[in-house]
Protein backbone atom coordinates (compact mmCIF):
# COMPACT_ATOMS: atom_id res chain seq x y z
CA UNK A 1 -19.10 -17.16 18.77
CA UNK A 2 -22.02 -15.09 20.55
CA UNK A 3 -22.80 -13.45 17.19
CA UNK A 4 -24.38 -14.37 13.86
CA UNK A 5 -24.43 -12.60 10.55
CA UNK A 6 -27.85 -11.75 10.98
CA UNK A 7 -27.51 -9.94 14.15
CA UNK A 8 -25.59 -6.97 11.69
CA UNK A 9 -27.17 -5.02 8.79
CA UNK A 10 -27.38 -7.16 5.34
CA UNK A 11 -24.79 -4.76 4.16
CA UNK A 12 -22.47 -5.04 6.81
CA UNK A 13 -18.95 -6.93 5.90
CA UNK A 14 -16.73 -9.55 7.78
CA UNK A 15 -13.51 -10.06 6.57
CA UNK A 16 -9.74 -11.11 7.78
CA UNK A 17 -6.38 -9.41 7.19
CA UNK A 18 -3.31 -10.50 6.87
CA UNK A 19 0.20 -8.69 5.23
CA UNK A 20 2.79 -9.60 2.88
CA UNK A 21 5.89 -9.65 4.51
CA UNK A 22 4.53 -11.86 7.47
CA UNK A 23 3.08 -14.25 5.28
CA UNK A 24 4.03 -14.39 1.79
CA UNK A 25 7.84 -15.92 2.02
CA UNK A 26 10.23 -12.82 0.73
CA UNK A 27 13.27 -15.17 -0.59
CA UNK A 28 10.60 -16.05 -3.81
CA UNK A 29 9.72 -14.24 -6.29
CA UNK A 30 12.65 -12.01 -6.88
CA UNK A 31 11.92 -9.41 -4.16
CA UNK A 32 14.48 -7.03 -3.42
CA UNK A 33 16.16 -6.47 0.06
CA UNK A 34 13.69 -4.59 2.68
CA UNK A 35 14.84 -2.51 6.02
CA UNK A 36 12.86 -5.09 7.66
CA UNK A 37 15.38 -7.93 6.64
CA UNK A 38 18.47 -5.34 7.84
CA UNK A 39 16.73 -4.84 11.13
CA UNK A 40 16.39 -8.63 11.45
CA UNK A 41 19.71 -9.06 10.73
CA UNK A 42 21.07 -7.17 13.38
CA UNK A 43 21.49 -8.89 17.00
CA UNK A 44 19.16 -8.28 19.68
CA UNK A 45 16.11 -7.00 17.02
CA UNK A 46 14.66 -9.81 16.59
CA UNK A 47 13.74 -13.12 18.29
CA UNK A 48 16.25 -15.57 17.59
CA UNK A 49 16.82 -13.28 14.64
CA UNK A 50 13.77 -14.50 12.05
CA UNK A 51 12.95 -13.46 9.30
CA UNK A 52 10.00 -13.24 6.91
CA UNK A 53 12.51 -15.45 3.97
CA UNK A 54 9.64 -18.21 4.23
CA UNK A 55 7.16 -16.83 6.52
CA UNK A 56 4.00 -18.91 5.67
CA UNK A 57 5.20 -19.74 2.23
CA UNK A 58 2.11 -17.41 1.06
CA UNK A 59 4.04 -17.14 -2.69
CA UNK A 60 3.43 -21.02 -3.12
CA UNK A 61 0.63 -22.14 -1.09
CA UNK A 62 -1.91 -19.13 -2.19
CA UNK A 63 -4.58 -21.42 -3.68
CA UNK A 64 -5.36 -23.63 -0.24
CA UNK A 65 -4.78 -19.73 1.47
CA UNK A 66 -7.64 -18.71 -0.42
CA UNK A 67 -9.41 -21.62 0.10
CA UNK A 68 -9.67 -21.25 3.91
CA UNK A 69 -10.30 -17.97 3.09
CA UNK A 70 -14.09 -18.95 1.22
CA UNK A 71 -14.52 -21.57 3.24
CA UNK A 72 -14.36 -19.27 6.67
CA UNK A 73 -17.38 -17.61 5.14
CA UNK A 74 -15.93 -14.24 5.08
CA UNK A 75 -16.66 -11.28 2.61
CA UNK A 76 -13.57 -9.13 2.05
CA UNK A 77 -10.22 -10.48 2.47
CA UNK A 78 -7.53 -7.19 3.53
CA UNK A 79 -3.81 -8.18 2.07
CA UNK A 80 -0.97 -5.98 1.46
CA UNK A 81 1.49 -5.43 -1.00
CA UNK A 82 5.09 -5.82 -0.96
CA UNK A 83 7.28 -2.49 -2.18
CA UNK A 84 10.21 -4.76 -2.91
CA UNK A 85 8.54 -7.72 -4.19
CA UNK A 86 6.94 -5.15 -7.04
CA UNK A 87 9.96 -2.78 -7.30
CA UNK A 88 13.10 -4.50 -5.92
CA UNK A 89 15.03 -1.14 -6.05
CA UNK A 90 12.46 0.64 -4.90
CA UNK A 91 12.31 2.53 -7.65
CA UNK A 92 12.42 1.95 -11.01
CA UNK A 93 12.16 -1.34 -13.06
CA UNK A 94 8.73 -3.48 -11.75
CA UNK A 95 9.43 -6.91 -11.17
CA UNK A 96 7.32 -8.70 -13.62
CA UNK A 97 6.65 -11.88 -11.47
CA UNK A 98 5.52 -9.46 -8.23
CA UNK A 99 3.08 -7.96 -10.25
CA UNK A 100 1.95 -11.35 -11.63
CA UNK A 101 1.64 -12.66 -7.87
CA UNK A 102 -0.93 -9.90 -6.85
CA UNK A 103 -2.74 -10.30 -10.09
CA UNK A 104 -3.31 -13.89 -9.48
CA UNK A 105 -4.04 -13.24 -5.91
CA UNK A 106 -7.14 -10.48 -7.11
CA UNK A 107 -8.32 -13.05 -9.69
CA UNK A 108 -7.95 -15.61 -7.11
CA UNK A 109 -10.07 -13.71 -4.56
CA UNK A 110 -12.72 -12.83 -7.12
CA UNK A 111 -13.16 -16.40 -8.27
CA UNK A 112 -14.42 -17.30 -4.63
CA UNK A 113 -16.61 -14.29 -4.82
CA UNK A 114 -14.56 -12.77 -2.31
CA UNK A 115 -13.75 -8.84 -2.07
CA UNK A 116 -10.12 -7.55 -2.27
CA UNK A 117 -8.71 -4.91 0.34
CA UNK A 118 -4.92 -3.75 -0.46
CA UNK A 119 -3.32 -1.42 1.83
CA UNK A 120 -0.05 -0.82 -0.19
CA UNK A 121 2.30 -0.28 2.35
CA UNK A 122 2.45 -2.47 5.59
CA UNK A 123 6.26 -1.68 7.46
CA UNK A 124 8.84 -3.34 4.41
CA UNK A 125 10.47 -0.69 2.61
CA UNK A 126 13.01 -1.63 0.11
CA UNK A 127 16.55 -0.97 1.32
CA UNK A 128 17.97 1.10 -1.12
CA UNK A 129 14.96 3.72 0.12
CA UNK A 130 16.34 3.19 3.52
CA UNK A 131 19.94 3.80 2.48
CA UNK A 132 18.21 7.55 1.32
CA UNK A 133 16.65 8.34 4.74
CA UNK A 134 13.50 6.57 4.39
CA UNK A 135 10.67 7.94 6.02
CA UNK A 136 13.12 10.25 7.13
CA UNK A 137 13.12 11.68 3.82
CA UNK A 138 10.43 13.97 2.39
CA UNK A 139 11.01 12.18 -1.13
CA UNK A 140 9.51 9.66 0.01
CA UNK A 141 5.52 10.40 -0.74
CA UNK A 142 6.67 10.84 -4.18
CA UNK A 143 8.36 7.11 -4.09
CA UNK A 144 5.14 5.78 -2.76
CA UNK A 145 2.87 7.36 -5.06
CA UNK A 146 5.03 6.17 -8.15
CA UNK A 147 4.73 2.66 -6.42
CA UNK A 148 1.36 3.49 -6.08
CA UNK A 149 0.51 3.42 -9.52
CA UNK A 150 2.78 0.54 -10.86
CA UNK A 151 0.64 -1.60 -8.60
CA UNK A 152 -2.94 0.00 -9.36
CA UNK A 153 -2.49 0.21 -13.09
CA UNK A 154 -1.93 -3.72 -13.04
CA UNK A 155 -4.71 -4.72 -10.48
CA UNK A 156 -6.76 -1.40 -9.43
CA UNK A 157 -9.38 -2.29 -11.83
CA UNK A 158 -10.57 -5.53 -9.74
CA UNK A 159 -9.96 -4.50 -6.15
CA UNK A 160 -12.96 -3.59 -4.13
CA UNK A 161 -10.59 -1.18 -1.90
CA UNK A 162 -7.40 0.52 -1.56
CA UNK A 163 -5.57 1.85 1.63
CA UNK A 164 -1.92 3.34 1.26
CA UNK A 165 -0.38 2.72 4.46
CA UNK A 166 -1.27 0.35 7.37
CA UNK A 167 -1.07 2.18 11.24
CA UNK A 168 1.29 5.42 10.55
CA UNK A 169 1.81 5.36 14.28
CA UNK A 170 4.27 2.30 13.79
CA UNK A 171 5.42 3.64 11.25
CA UNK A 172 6.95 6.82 12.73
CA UNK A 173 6.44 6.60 16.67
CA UNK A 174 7.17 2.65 17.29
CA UNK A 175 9.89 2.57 14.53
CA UNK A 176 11.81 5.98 14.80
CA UNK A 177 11.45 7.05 18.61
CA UNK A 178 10.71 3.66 20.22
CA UNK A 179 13.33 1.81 17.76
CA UNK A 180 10.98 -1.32 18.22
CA UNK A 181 10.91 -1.87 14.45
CA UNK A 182 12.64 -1.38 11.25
CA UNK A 183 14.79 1.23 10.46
CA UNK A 184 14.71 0.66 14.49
CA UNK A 185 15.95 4.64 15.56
CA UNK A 186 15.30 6.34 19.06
CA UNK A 187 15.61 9.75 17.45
CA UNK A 188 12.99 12.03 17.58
CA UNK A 189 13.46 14.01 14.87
CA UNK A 190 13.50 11.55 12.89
CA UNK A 191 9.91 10.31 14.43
CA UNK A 192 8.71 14.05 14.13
CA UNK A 193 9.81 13.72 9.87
CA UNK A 194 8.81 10.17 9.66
CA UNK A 195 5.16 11.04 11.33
CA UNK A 196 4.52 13.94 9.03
CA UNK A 197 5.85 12.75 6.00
CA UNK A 198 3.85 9.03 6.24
CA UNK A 199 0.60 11.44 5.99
CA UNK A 200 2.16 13.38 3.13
CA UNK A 201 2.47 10.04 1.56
CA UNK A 202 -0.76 8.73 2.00
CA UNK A 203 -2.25 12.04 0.65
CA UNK A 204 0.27 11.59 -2.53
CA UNK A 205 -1.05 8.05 -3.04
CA UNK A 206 -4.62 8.87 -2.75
CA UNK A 207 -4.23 11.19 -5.38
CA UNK A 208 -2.17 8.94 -7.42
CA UNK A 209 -5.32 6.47 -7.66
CA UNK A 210 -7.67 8.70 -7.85
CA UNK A 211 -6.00 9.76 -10.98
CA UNK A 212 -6.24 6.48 -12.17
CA UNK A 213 -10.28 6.96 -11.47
CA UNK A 214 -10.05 4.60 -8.58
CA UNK A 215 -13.08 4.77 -5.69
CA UNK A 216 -13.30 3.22 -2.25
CA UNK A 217 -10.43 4.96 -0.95
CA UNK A 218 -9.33 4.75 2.57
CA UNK A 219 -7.17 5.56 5.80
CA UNK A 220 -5.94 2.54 8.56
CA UNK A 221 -4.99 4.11 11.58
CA UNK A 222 -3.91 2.12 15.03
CA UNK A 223 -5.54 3.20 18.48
CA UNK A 224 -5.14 2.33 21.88
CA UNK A 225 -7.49 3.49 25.06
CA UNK A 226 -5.25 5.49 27.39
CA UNK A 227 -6.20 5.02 31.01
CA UNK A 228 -4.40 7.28 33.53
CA UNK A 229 -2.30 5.87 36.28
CA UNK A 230 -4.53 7.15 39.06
CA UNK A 231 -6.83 10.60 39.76
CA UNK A 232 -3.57 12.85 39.70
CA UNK A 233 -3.82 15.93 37.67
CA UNK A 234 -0.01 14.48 36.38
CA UNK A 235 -1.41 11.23 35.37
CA UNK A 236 -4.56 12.55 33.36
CA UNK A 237 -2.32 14.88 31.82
CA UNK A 238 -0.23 11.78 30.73
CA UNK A 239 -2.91 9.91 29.45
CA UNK A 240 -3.58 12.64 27.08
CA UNK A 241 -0.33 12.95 26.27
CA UNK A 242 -0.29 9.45 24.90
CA UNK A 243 -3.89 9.77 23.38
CA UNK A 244 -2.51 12.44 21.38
CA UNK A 245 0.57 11.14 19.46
CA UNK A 246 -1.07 7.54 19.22
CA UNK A 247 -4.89 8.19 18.80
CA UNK A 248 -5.25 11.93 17.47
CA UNK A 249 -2.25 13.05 15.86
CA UNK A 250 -2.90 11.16 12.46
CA UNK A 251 -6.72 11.56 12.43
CA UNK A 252 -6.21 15.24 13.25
CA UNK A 253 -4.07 15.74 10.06
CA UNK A 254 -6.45 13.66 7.73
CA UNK A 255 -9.34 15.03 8.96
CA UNK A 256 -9.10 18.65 10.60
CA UNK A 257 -5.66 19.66 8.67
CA UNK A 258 -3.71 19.99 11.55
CA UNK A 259 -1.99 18.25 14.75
CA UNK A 260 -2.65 18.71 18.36
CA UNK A 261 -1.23 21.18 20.21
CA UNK A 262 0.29 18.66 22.98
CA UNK A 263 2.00 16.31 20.48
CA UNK A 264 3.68 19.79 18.79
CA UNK A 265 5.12 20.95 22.20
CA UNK A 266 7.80 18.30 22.13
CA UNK A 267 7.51 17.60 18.29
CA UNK A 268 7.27 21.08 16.95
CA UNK A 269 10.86 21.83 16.93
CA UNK A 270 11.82 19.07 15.33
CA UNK A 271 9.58 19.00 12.01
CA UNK A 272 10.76 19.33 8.25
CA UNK A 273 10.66 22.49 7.41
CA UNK A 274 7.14 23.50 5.25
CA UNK A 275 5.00 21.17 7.28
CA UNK A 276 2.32 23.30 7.35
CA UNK A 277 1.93 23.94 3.92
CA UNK A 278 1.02 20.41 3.47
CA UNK A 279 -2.15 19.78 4.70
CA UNK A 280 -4.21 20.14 1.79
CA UNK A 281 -2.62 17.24 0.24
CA UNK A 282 -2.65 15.34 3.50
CA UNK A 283 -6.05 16.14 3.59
CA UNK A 284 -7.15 14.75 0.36
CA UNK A 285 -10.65 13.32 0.62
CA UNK A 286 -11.06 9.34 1.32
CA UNK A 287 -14.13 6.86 1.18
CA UNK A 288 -13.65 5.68 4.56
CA UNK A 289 -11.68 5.02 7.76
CA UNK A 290 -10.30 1.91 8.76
CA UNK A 291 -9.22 1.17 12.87
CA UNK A 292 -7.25 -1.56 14.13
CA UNK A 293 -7.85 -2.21 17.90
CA UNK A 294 -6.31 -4.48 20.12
CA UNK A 295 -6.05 -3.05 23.61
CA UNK A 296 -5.58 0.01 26.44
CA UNK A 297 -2.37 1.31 28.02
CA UNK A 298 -2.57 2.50 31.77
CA UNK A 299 0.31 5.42 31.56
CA UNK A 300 1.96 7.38 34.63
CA UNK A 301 4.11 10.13 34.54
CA UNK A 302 7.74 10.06 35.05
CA UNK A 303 10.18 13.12 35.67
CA UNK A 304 12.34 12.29 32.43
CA UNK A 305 12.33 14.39 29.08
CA UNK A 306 9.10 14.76 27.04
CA UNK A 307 6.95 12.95 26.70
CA UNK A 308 7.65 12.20 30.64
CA UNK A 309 5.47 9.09 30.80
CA UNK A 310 5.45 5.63 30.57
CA UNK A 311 3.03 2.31 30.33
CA UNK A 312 2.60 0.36 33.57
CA UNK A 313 0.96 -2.82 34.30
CA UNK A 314 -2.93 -2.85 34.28
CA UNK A 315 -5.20 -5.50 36.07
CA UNK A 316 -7.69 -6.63 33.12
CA UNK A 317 -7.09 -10.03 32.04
CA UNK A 318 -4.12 -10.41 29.17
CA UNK A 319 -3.47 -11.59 25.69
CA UNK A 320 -0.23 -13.82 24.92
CA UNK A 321 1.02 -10.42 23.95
CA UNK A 322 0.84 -9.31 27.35
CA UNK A 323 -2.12 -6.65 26.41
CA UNK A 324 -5.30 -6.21 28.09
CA UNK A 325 -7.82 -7.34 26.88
CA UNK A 326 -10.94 -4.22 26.85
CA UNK A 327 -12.90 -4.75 24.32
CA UNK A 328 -15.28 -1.63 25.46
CA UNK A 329 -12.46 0.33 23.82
CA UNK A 330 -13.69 -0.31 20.36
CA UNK A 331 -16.82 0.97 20.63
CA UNK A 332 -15.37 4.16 22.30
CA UNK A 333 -13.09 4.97 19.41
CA UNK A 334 -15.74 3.57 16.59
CA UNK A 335 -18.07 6.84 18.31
CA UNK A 336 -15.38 9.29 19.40
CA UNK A 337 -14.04 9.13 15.69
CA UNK A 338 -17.48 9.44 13.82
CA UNK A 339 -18.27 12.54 16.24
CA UNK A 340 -15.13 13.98 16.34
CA UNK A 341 -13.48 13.59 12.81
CA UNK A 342 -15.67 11.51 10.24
CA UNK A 343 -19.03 12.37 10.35
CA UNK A 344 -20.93 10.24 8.20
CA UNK A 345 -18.09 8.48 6.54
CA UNK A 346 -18.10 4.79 6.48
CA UNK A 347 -16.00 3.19 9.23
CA UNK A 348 -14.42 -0.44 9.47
CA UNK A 349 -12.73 -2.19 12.15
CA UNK A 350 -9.75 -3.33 10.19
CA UNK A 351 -7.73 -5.21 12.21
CA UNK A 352 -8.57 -6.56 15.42
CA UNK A 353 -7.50 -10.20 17.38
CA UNK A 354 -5.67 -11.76 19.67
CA UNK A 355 -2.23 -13.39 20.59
CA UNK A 356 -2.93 -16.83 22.40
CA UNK A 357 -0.64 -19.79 23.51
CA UNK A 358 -2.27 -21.83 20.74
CA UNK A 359 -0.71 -25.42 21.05
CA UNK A 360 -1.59 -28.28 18.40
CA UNK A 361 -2.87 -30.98 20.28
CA UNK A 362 -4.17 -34.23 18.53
CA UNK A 363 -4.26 -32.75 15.09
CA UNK A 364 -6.58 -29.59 16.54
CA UNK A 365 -6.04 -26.53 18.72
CA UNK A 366 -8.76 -25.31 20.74
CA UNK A 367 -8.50 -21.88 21.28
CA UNK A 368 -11.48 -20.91 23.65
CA UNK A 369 -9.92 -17.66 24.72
CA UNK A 370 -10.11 -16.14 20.78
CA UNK A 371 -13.48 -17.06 20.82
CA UNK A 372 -14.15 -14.88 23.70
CA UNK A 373 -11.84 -12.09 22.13
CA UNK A 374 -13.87 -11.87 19.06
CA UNK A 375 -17.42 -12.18 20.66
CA UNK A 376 -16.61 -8.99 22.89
CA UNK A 377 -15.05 -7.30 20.71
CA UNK A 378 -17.91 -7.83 18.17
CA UNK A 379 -20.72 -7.38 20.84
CA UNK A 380 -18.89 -3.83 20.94
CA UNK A 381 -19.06 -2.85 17.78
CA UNK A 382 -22.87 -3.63 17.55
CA UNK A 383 -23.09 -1.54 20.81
CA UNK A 384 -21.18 1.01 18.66
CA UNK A 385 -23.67 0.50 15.91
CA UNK A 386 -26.64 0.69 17.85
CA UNK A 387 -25.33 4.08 19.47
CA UNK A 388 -25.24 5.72 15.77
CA UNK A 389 -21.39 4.70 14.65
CA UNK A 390 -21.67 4.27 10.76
CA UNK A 391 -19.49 0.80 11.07
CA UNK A 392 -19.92 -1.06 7.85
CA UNK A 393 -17.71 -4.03 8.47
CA UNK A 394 -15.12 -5.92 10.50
CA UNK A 395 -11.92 -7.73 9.64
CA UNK A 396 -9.83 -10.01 12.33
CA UNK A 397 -6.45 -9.91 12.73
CA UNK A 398 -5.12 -12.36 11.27
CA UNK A 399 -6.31 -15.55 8.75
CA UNK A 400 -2.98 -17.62 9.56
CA UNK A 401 -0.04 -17.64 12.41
CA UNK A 402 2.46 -15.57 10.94
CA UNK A 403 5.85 -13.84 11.43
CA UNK A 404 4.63 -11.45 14.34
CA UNK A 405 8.14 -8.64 13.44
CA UNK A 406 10.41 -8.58 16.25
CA UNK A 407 8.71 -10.77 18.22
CA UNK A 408 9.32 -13.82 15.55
CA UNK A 409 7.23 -16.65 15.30
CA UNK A 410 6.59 -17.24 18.92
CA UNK A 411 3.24 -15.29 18.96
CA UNK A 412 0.22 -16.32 16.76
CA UNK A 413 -2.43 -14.59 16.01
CA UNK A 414 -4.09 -16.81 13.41
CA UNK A 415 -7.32 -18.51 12.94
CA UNK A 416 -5.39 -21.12 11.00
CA UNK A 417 -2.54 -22.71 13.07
CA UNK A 418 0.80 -22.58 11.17
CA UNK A 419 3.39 -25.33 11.50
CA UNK A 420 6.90 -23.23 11.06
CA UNK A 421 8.84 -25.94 10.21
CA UNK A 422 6.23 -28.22 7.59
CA UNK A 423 3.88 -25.17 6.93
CA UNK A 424 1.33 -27.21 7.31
CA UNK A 425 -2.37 -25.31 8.33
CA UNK A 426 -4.69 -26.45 10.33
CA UNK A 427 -7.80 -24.57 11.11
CA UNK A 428 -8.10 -23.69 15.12
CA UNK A 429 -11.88 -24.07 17.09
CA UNK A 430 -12.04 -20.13 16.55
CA UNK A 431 -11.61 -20.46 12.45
CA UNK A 432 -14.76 -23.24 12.88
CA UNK A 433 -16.80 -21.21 15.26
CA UNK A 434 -16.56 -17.63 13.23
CA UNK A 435 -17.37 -20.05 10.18
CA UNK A 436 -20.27 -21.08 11.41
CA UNK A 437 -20.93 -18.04 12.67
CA UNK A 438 -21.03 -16.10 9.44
CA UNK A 439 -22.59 -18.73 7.48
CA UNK A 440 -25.65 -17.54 5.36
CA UNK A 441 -28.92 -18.68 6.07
């Protein structure tokens, strides 16, 4: 890595991220039924139709997790919790052994002196939530801040942060217009419900742990650098376009309490009735702002219905994903959202990494391409830094290969390599080199 810990402030943070339903194995534990396991159920969602039953076999192999964890040299480790694996209905009854799981997993963490970062909610809603309309549904932000406090009252105490919901965008846009993932609609007013009321939940479960006197509070948003097609007046009009539901609309209701103007022309007609009445609770004051960052789209109009546009192919260099890589992008949204929304407020890169074609190759897997990833990306965020962004930390994307949603397991992410079949882990070149890197003096 081109980067060392002392090239940041003492106080700055490095971490990694991972989620629960991509890692932890959701056949153990008694964990209900999730939309996620429906949409991968159904032919043609999902490669070769995978699941996260096993995943990574998280459930059983946390202790040697955690280990790689310490030994990567890391400070705060960002997990997520499982709806179904802590309330199988989705309501009601706790499952005694979730909870038990994510309090060993805190008490885990803390025994290697390392920080715990839940987001509660990362894509797996219980079915029987589904089977109600889901996101769809405005009853919803009440279900999540219930679920929000079964959780907190059992580990809130010991965790050094708390996020409610991980990139709304996917949430509503990719899941309910796109149909990419889980419940998997092309409907947009469902996307217009589903991207209001995901907001009106995470302003219900701020509250709800706040009540329980919980601090260090925050938002994860996704973002994506819009580039326009070419000089047209059309194409810079559907650049913004795209910048708007993907980059602004969220940040715009946290933040400014209410959404842009572009985004409402097509959505407008189609929100839940009230919307506007429920920005104050939208609004509800957090700590700090995470942003996951991975790449740009180049977007050109088209002459269909709004929002009349669509990605093409741009000419930077790729990820396995098929994204381009640009890392300049992070420092751009690290200042445009201190200037334009947060002010002062702490900011952490939350998620950010790279898809490679990471083979095994005589018991190692040198992936010199990550390395490169992560040392421009990070060199960006100290630009970012140096240009007056408050950043306080960065977290990569992700600690181990993992079930990458409808893609499967073909795509890995992980600084750990991830043997689908025996589990077995085995640390890549970039888990040694960001090691090293962050090692103390």
């Amino acid at each position: 890595m081109d980067f060392k810990r002392d090239d940041f402030p003492e106080d700055f943070l490095f971490g990694a991220a991972t989620s629960s339903y991509q890692i932890e194995g959701h056949a153990f534990g008694g964990a209900g039924r999730t939309h996620w396991d429906d949409f991968a159920a159904t032919p043609g969602n999902v490669v070769r139709a995978e699941n996260g039953a096993v995943a990574c076999d998280h459930y059983h192999r946390m202790d040697e997790d955690l280990d790689l964890l310490a030994a990567l040299n890391v400070d705060v480790y960002r997990f997520s919790t499982s709806w179904a694996r802590v309330i199988p209905d989705g309501r009601g009854a706790p499952n005694p052994e979730g909870l038990d799981f994510y309090d060993r997993l805190v008490d885990g963490l803390l025994e290697r002196k390392l920080k715990p970062a839940v987001t509660l909610y990362h894509w797996e809603l219980p079915s029987p939530l589904a089977d109600l309309g889901g996101w769809r549904n405005r009853d919803v932000a009440s279900w999540l801040a219930d679920f929000t406090e079964v959780v907190m009252r059992r580990i809130g105490d010991r965790v050094w942060s708390a996020a409610p919901i991980n990139e709304p965008w996917c949430v509503g846009w990719l899941s309910h217009f796109q149909g990419h993932h889980a419940p998997g609609l092309k409907d947009i007013r469902a996307t217009a419900r589903a991207m209001h009321h995901v907001l009106l939940a995470h302003g219900r479960s701020i509250q709800a742990m706040r009540a329980l006197g919980m601090s260090n509070l925050g938002a994860v948003c996704n973002f994506e650098w819009a580039e326009p097609f070419d000089e047209s007046d059309e194409a810079r009009a559907a650049a913004e376009l795209y910048d708007g539901y993907y980059n602004h609309f969220f940040l715009s209701g946290l933040f400014k309490g209410e959404y842009p103007a572009s985004v409402l022309k097509g959505l407008g007609p189609h929100m839940p009735k009230g919307w506007q009445d429920d920005f104050e609770t939208i609004g509800t004051p957090v700590d700090w702002c995470g942003l996951n960052y991975y790449t740009r789209k180049v977007i050109r109009p088209t002459n269909g219905p709004w929002p009349a546009h669509e990605e093409v192919e741009g000419p930077l260099p790729k990820t396995a994903m098929g994204w381009e890589i640009y890392p300049e992008g992070i420092c751009k949204f690290l200042k445009q959202t201190s200037e334009l929304y947060t002010g002062d407020l702490p900011l952490y890169v939350t998620e950010n990494g790279m898809a490679g074609d990471d083979a095994l190759a005589s018991g190692a897997v040198d992936d010199k391409a990550r390395v490169a990833y992560v040392s421009a990306h990070v060199a960006q965020v100290r630009r970012a830094i140096a240009e007056g962004a408050p950043v306080k930390g960065y977290f990569l994307w992700s600690l181990l290969d993992n079930y990458e949603w409808a893609l499967g397991y073909e795509k890995r992410f992980g600084l750990v390599h991830v043997d689908f079949d025996s589990l077995k882990r085995t640390p890549k070149a970039s888990y040694h080199a960001l090691a090293n890197a962050l090692a103390r003096s």
